[in-house]
N, C-alpha and C. Protein backbone atom coordinates (compact mmCIF):
# COMPACT_ATOMS: atom_id res chain seq x y z
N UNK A 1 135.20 111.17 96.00
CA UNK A 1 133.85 111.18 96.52
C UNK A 1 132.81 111.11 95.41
N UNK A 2 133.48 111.57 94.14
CA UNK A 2 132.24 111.33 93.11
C UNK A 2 132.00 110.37 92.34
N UNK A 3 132.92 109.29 92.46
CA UNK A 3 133.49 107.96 91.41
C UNK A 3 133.01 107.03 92.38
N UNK A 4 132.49 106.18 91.77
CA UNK A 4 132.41 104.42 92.79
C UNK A 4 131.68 104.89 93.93
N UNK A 5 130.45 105.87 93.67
CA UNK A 5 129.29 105.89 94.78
C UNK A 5 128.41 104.69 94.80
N UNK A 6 128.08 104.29 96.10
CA UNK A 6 127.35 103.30 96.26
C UNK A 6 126.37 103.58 95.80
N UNK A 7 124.86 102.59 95.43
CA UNK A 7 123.75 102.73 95.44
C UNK A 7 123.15 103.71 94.49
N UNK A 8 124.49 103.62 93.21
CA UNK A 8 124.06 104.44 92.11
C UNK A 8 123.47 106.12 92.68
N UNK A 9 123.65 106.19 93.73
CA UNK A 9 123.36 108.14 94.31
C UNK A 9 124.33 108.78 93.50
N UNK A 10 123.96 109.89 93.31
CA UNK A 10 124.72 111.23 92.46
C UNK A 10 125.24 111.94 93.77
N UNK A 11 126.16 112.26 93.29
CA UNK A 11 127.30 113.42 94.36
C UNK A 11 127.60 114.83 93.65
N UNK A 12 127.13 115.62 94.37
CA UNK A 12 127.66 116.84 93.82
C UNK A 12 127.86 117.57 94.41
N UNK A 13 129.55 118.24 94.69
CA UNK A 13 130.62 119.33 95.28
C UNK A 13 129.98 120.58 94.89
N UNK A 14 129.18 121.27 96.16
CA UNK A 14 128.91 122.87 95.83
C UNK A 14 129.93 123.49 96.45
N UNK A 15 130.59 123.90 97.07
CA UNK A 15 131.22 124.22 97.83
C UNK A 15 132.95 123.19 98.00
N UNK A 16 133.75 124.10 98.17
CA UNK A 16 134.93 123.67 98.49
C UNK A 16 135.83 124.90 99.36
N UNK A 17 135.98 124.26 100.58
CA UNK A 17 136.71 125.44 101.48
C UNK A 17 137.94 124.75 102.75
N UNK A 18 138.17 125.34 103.11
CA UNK A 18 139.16 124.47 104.23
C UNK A 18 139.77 125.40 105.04
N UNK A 19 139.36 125.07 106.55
CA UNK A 19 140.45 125.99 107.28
C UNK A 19 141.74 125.85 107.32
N UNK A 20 142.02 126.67 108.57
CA UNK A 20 143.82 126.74 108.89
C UNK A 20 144.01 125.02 110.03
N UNK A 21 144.99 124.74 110.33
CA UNK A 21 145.31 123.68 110.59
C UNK A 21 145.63 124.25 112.25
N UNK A 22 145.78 123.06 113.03
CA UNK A 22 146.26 123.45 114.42
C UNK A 22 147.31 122.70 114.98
N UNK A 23 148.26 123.29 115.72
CA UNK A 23 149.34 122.17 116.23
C UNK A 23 149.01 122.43 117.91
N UNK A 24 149.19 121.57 118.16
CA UNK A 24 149.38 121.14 119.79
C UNK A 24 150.24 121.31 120.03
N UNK A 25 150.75 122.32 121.45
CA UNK A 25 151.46 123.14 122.09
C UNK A 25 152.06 122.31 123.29
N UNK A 26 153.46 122.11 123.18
CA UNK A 26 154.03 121.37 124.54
C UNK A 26 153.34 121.47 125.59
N UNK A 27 152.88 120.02 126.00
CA UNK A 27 151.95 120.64 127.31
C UNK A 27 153.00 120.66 128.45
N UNK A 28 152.37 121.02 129.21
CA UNK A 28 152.97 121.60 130.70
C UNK A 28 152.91 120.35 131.69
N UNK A 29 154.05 120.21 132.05
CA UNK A 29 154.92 118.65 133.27
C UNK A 29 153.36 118.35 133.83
N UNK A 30 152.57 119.27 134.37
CA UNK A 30 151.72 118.95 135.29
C UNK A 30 150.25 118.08 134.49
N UNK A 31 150.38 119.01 133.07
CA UNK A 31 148.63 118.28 132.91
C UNK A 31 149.71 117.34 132.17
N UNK A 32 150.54 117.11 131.55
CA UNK A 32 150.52 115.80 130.90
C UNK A 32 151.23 114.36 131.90
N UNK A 33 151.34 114.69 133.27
CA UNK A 33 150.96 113.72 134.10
C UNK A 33 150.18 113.67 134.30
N UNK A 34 149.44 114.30 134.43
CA UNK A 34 147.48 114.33 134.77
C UNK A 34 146.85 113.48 133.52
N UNK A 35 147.46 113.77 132.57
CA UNK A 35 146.59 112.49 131.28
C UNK A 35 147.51 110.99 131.58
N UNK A 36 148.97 111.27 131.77
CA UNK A 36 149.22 110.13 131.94
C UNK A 36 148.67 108.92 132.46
N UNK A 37 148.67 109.95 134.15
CA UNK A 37 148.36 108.19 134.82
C UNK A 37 146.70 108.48 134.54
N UNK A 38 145.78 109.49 133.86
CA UNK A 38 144.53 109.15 134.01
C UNK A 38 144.32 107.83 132.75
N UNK A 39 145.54 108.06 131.55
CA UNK A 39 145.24 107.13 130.56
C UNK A 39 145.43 105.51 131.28
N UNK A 40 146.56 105.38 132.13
CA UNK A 40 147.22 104.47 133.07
C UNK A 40 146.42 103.74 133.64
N UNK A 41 145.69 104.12 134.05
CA UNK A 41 144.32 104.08 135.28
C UNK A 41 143.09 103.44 134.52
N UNK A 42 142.75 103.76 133.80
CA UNK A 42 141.98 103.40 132.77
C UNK A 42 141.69 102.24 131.51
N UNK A 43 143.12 102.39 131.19
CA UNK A 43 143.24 101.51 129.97
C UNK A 43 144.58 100.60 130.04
N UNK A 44 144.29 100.15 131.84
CA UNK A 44 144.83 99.20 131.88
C UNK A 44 146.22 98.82 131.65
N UNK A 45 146.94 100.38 132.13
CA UNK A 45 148.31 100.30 132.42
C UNK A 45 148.98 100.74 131.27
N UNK A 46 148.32 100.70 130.03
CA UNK A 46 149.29 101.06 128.96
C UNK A 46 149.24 102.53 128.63
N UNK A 47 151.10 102.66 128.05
CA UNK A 47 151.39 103.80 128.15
C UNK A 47 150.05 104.71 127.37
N UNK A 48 150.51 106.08 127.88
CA UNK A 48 149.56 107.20 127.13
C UNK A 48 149.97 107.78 125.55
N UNK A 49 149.31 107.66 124.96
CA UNK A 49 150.09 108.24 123.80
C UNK A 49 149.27 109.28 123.29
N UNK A 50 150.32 110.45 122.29
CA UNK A 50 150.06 111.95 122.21
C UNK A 50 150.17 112.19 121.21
N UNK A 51 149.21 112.84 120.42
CA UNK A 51 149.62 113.27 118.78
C UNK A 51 149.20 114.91 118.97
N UNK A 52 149.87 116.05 118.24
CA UNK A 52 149.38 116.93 118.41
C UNK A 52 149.12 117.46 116.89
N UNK A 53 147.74 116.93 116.52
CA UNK A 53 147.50 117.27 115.05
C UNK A 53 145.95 117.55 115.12
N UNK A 54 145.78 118.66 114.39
CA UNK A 54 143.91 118.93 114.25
C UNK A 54 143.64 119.65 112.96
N UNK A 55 144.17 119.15 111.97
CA UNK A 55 144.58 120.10 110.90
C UNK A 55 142.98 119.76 110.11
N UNK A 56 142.16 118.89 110.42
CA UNK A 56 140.50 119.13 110.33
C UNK A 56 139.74 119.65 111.05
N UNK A 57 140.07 120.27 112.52
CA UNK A 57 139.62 121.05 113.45
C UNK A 57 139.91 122.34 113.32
N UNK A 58 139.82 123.56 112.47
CA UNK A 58 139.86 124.70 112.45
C UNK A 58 139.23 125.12 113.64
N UNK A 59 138.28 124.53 114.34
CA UNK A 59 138.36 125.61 115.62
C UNK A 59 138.91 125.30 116.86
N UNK A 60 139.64 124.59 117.02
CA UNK A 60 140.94 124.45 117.80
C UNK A 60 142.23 125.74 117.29
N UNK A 61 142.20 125.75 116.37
CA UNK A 61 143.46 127.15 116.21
C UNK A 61 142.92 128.17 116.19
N UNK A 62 141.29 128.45 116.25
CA UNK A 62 140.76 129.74 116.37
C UNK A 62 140.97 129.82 118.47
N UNK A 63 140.14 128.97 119.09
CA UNK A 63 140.71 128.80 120.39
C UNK A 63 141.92 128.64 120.67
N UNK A 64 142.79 128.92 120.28
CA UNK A 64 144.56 128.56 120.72
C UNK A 64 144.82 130.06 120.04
N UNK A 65 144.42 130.57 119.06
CA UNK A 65 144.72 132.43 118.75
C UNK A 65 143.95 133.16 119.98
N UNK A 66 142.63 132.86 120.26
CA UNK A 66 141.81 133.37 121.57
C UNK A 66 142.33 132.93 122.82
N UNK A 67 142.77 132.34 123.18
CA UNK A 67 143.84 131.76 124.34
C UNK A 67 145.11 131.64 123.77
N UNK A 68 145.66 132.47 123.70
CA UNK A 68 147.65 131.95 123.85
C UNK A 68 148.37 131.12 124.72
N UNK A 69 147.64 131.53 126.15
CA UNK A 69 148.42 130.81 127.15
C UNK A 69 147.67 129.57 128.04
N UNK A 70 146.73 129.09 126.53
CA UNK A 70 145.73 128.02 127.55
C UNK A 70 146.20 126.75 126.76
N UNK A 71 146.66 125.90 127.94
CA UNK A 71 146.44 123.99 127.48
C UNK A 71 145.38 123.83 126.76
N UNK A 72 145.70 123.29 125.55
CA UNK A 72 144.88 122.71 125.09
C UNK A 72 144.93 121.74 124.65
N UNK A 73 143.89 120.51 124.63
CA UNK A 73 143.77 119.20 124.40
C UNK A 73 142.24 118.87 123.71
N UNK A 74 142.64 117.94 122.86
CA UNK A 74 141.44 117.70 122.15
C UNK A 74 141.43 115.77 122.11
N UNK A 75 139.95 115.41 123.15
CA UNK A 75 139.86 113.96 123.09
C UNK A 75 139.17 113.63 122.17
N UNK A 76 139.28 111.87 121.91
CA UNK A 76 138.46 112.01 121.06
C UNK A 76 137.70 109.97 121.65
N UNK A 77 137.07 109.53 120.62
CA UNK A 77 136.77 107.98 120.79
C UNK A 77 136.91 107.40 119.59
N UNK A 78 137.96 107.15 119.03
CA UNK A 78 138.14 106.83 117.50
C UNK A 78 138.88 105.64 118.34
N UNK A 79 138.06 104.55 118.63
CA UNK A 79 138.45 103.33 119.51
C UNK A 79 138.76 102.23 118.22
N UNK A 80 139.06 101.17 119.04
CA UNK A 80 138.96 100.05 118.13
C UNK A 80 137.93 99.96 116.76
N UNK A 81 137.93 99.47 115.77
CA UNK A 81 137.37 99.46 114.49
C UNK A 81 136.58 100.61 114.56
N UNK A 82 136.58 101.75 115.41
CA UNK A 82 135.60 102.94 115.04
C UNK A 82 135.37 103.29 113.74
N UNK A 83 137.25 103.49 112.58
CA UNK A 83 136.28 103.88 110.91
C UNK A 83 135.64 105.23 111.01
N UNK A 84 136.31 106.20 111.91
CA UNK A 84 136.54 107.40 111.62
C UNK A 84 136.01 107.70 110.36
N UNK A 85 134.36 108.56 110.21
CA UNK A 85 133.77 109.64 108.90
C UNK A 85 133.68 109.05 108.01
N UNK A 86 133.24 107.19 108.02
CA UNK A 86 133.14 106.15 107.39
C UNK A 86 131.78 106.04 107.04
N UNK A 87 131.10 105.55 106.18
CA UNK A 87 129.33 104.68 106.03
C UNK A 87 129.41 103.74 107.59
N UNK A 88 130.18 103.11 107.88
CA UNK A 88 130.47 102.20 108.74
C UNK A 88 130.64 102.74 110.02
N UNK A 89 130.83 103.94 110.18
CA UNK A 89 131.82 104.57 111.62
C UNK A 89 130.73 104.27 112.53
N UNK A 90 131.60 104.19 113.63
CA UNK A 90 130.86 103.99 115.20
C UNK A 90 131.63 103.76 116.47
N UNK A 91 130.98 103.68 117.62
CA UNK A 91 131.46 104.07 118.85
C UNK A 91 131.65 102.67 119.70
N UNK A 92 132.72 102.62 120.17
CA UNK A 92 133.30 101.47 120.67
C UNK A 92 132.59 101.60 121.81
N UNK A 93 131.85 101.17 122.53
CA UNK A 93 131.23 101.60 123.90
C UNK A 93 132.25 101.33 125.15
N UNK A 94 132.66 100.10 125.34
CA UNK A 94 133.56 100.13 126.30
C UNK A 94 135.09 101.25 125.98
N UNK A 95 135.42 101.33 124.93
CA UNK A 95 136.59 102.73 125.14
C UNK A 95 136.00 104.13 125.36
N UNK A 96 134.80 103.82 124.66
CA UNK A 96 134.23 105.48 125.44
C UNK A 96 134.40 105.63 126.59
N UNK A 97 133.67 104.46 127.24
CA UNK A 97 133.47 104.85 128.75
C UNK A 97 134.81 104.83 129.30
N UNK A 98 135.84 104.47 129.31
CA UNK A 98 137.53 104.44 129.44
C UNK A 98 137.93 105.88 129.30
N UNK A 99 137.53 106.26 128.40
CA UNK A 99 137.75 107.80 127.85
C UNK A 99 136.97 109.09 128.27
N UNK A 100 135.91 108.24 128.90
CA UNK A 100 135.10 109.07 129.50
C UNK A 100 135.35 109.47 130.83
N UNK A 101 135.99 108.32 131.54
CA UNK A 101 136.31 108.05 132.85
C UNK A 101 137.69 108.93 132.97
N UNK A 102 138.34 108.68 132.00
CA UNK A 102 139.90 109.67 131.55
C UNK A 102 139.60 111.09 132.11
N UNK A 103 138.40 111.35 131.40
CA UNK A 103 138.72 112.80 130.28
C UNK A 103 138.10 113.23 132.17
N UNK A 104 137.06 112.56 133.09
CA UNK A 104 136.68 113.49 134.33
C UNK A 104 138.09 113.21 134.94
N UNK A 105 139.02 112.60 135.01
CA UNK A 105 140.28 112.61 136.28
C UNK A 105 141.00 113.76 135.65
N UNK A 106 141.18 114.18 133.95
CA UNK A 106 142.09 114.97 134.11
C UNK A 106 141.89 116.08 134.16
N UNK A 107 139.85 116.47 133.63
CA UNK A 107 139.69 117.93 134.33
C UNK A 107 139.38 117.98 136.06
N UNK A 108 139.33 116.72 136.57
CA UNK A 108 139.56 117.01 138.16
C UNK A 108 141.01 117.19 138.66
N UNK A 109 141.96 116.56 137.88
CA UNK A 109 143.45 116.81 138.17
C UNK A 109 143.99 118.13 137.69
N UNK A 110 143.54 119.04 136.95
CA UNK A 110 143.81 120.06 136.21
C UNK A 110 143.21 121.43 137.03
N UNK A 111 142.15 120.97 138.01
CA UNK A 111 141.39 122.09 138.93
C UNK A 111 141.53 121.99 140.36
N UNK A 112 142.82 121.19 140.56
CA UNK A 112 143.62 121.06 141.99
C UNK A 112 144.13 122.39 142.47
């Protein structure tokens, strides 16, 4: 971050810290059919796919120590060329709204 800054700007690290990491907890038969066919439904038939990693989200494992016995899921829109925490990053508009449309079926499928 401090080498090969653009635009000749100065960078300077005050601080250096890092939380604890989080793993995603087998979800339960019911909500991860509930993401299934909501991903299904949405994005056009293709399968759903699952990573259970948040090891830059420290407060996902503070909520998963405060809930033991709660599902938890973390969406996100890191769509096509998004460039994720990039100069460049940005929001795919049509996968948002895909994701958006997702994310209400599976908290309506989850409060059956």
């Amino acid at each position: 971050m401090t080498t090969d800054v653009p635009y000749n700007a100065q960078v300077k690290i005050l601080q250096k810290n890092c939380g604890p990491g989080w793993c995603m907890k087998e979800l339960e038969k019911e909500i991860n059919d509930t993401i299934t066919k909501a991903g299904a439904d949405f994005f056009d038939g293709k399968p759903t796919a699952l990573y259970g990693e948040g090891g830059s989200i420290p407060f996902l494992k503070e909520l998963g120590d405060l809930y033991p016995n709660t599902q938890i899921i973390a969406l996100g829109v890191g769509g096509p060329n998004s460039n994720s925490h990039a100069p460049n990053e940005m929001i795919h508009l049509p996968y948002t709204k895909k994701m958006t449309c997702s994310l209400s079926h599976i908290l309506h499928g989850c409060t059956k």
